[in-house]
C-alpha atoms as a PDB file:
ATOM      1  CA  UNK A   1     121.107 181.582 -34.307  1.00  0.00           C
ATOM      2  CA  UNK A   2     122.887 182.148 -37.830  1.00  0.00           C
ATOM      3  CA  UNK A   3     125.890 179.404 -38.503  1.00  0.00           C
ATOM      4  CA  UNK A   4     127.975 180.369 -41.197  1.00  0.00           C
ATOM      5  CA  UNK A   5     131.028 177.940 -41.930  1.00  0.00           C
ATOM      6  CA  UNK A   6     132.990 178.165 -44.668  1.00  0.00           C
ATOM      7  CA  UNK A   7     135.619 174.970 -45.394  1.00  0.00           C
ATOM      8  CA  UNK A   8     137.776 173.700 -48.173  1.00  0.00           C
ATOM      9  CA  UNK A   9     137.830 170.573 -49.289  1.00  0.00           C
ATOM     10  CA  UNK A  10     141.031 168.020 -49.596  1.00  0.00           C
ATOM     11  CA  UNK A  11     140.289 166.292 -52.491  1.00  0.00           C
ATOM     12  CA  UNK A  12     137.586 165.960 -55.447  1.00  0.00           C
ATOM     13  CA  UNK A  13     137.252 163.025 -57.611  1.00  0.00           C
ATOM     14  CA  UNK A  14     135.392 161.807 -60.747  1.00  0.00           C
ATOM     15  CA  UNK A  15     134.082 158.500 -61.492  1.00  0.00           C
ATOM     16  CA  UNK A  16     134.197 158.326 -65.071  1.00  0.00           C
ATOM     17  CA  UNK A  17     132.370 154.919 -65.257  1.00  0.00           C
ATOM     18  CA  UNK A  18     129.689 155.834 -62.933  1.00  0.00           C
ATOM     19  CA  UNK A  19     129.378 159.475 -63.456  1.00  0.00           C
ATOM     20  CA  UNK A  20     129.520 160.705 -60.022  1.00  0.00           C
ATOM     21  CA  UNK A  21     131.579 163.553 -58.877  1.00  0.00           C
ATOM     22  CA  UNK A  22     132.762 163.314 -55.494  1.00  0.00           C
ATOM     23  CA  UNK A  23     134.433 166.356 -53.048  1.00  0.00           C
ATOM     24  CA  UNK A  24     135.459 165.682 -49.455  1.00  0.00           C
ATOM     25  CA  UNK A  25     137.292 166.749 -46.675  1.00  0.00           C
ATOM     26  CA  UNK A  26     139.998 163.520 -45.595  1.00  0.00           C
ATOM     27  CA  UNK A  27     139.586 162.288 -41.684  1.00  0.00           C
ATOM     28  CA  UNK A  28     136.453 164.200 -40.779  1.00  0.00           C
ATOM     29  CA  UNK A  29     134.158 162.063 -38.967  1.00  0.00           C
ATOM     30  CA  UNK A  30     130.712 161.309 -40.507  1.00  0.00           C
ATOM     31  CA  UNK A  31     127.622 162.290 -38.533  1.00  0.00           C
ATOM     32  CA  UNK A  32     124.787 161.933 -41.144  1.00  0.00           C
ATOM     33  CA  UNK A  33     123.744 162.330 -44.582  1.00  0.00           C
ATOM     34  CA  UNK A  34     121.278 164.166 -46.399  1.00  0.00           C
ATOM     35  CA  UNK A  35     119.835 163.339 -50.450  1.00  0.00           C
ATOM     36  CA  UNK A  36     118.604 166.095 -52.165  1.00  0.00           C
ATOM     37  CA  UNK A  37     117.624 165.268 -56.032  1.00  0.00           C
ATOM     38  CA  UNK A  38     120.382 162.505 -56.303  1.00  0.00           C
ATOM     39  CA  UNK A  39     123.262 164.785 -54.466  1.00  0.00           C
ATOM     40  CA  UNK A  40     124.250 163.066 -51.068  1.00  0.00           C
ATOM     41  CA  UNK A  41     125.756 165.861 -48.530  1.00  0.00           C
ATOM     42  CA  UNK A  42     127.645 164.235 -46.001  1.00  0.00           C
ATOM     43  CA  UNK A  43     127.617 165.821 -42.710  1.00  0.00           C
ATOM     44  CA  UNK A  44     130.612 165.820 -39.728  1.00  0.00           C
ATOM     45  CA  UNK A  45     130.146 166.920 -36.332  1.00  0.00           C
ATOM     46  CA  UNK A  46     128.878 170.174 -35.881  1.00  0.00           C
ATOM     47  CA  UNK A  47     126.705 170.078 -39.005  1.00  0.00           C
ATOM     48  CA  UNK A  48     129.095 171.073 -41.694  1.00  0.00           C
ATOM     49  CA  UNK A  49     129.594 169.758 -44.877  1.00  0.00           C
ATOM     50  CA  UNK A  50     131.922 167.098 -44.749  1.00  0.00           C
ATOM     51  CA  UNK A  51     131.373 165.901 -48.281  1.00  0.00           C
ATOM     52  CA  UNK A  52     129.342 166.145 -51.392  1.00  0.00           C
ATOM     53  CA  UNK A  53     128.776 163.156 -54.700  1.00  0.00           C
ATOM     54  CA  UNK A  54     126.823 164.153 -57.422  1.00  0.00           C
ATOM     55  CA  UNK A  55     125.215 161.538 -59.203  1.00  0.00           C
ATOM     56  CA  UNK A  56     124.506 161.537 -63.083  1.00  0.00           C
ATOM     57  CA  UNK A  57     126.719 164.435 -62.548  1.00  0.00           C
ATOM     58  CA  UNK A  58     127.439 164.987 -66.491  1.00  0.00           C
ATOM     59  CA  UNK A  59     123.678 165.037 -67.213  1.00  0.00           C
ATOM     60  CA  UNK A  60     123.273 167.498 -64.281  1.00  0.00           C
ATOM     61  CA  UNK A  61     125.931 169.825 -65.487  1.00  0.00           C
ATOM     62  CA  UNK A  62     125.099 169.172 -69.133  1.00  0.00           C
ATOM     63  CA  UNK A  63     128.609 168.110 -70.372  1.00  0.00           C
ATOM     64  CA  UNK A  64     130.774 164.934 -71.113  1.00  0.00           C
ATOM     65  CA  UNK A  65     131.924 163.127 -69.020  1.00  0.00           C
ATOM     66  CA  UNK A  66     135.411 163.745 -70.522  1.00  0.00           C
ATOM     67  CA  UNK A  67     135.045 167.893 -69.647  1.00  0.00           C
ATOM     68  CA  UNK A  68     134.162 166.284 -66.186  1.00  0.00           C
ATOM     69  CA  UNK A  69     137.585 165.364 -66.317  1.00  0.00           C
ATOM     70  CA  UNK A  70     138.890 168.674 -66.715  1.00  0.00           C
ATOM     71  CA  UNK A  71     137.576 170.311 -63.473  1.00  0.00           C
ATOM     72  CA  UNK A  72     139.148 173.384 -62.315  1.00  0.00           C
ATOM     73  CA  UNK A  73     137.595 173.901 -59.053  1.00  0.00           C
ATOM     74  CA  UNK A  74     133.690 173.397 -57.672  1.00  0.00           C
ATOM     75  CA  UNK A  75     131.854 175.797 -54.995  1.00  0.00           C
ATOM     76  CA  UNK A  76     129.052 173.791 -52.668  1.00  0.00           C
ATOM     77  CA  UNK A  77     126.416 176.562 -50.985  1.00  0.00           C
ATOM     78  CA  UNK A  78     123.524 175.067 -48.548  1.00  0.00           C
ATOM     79  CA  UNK A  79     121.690 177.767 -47.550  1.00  0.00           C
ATOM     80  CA  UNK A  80     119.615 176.500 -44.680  1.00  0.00           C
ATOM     81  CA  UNK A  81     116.465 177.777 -42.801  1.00  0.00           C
ATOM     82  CA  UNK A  82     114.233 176.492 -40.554  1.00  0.00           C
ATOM     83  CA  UNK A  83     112.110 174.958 -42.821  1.00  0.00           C
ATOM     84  CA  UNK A  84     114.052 174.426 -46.393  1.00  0.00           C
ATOM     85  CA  UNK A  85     117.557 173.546 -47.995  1.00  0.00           C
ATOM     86  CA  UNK A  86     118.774 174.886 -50.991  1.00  0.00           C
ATOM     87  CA  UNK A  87     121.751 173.562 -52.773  1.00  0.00           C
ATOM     88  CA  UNK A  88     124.035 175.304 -55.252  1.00  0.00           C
ATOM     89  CA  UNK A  89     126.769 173.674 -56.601  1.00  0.00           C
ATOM     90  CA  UNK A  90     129.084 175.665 -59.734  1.00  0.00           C
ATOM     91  CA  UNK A  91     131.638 173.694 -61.572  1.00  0.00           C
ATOM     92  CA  UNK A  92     134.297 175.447 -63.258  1.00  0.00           C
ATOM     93  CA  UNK A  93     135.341 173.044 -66.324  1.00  0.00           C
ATOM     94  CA  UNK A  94     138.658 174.370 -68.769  1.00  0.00           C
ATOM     95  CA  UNK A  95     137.174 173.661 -72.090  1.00  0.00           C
ATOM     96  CA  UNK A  96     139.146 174.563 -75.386  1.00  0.00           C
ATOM     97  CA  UNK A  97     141.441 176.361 -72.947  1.00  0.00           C
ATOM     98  CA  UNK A  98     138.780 178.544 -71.454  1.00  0.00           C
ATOM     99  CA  UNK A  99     137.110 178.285 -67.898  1.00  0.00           C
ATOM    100  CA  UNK A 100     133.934 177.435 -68.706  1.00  0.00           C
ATOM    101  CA  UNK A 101     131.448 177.927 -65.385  1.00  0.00           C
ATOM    102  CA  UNK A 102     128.526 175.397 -64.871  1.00  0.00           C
ATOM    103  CA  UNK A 103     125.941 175.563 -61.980  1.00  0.00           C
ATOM    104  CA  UNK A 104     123.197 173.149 -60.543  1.00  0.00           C
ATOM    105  CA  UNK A 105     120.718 174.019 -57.903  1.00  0.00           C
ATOM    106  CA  UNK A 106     118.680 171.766 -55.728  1.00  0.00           C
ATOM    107  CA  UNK A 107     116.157 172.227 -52.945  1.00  0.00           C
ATOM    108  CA  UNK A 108     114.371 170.146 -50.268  1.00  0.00           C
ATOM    109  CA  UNK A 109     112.962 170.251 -46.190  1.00  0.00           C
ATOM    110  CA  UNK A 110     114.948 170.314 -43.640  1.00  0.00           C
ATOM    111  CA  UNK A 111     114.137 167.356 -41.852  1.00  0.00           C
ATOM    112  CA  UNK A 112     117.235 167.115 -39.830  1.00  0.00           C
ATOM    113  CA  UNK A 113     116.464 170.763 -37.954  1.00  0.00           C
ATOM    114  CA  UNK A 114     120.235 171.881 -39.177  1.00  0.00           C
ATOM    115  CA  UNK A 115     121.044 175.312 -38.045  1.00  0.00           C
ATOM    116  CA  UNK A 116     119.369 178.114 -40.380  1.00  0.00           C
ATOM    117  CA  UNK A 117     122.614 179.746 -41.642  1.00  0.00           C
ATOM    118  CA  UNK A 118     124.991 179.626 -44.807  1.00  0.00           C
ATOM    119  CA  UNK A 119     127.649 176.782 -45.259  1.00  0.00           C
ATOM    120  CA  UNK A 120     130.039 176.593 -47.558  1.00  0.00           C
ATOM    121  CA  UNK A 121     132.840 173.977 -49.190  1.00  0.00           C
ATOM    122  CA  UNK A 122     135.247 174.809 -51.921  1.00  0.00           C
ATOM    123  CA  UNK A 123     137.817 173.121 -53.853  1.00  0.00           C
ATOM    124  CA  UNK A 124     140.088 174.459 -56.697  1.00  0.00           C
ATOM    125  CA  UNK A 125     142.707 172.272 -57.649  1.00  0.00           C
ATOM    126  CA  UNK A 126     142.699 169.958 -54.910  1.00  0.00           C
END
């Protein structure tokens, strides 16, 4: 069976000392979480994405970390199957008063037998 679930996130966040970019949804609860190349992906019940931090995220988007500072909104897609995850995060940054879109992809097993399906989490502004 297919799961498709779309859901916007509440609030994203940048760690300028550490470098991590964080989005999440406030007051779901946490079920489990998931590392694929240095991005954790918290779950909530039902196997959705609760939550996303990308480490060493200016390196992975290949700007500095002052542009991280100057997000305009971020798009999360897992696309699940039985056997694989694949991760694809874009980053729209306003640089020099243009939107200036930057994208990341990831991929790893999926060890914790989440639905094959499409999910989704989406931010702009928050």
């Amino acid at each position: 069976m297919a799961v498709n679930q779309i859901h916007t996130a509440d609030t994203i966040d940048y760690d300028y000392e550490n470098d991590s970019l964080f989005l999440f949804t406030k007051g779901a609860e946490h079920k489990h979480s998931l590392v694929i190349d240095n991005i954790i992906i918290d779950f909530g019940e039902g196997n959705y994405i609760k939550g996303v931090e990308i480490q060493n995220a200016s390196k992975r988007f290949g700007v500095s970390k002052y542009a991280l500072t100057k997000y305009r909104r971020i798009n999360v897609n897992l696309n699940v199957s039985s056997e694989k995850l694949e991760l694809n995060i874009t980053l729209t940054l306003e640089i020099r008063n243009k939107n200036l879109p930057k994208a990341i992809t990831a991929a790893d097993i999926n060890e914790f037998n989440i639905p094959s399906g499409t999910m989704a989490m989406s931010c702009g502004m928050c």
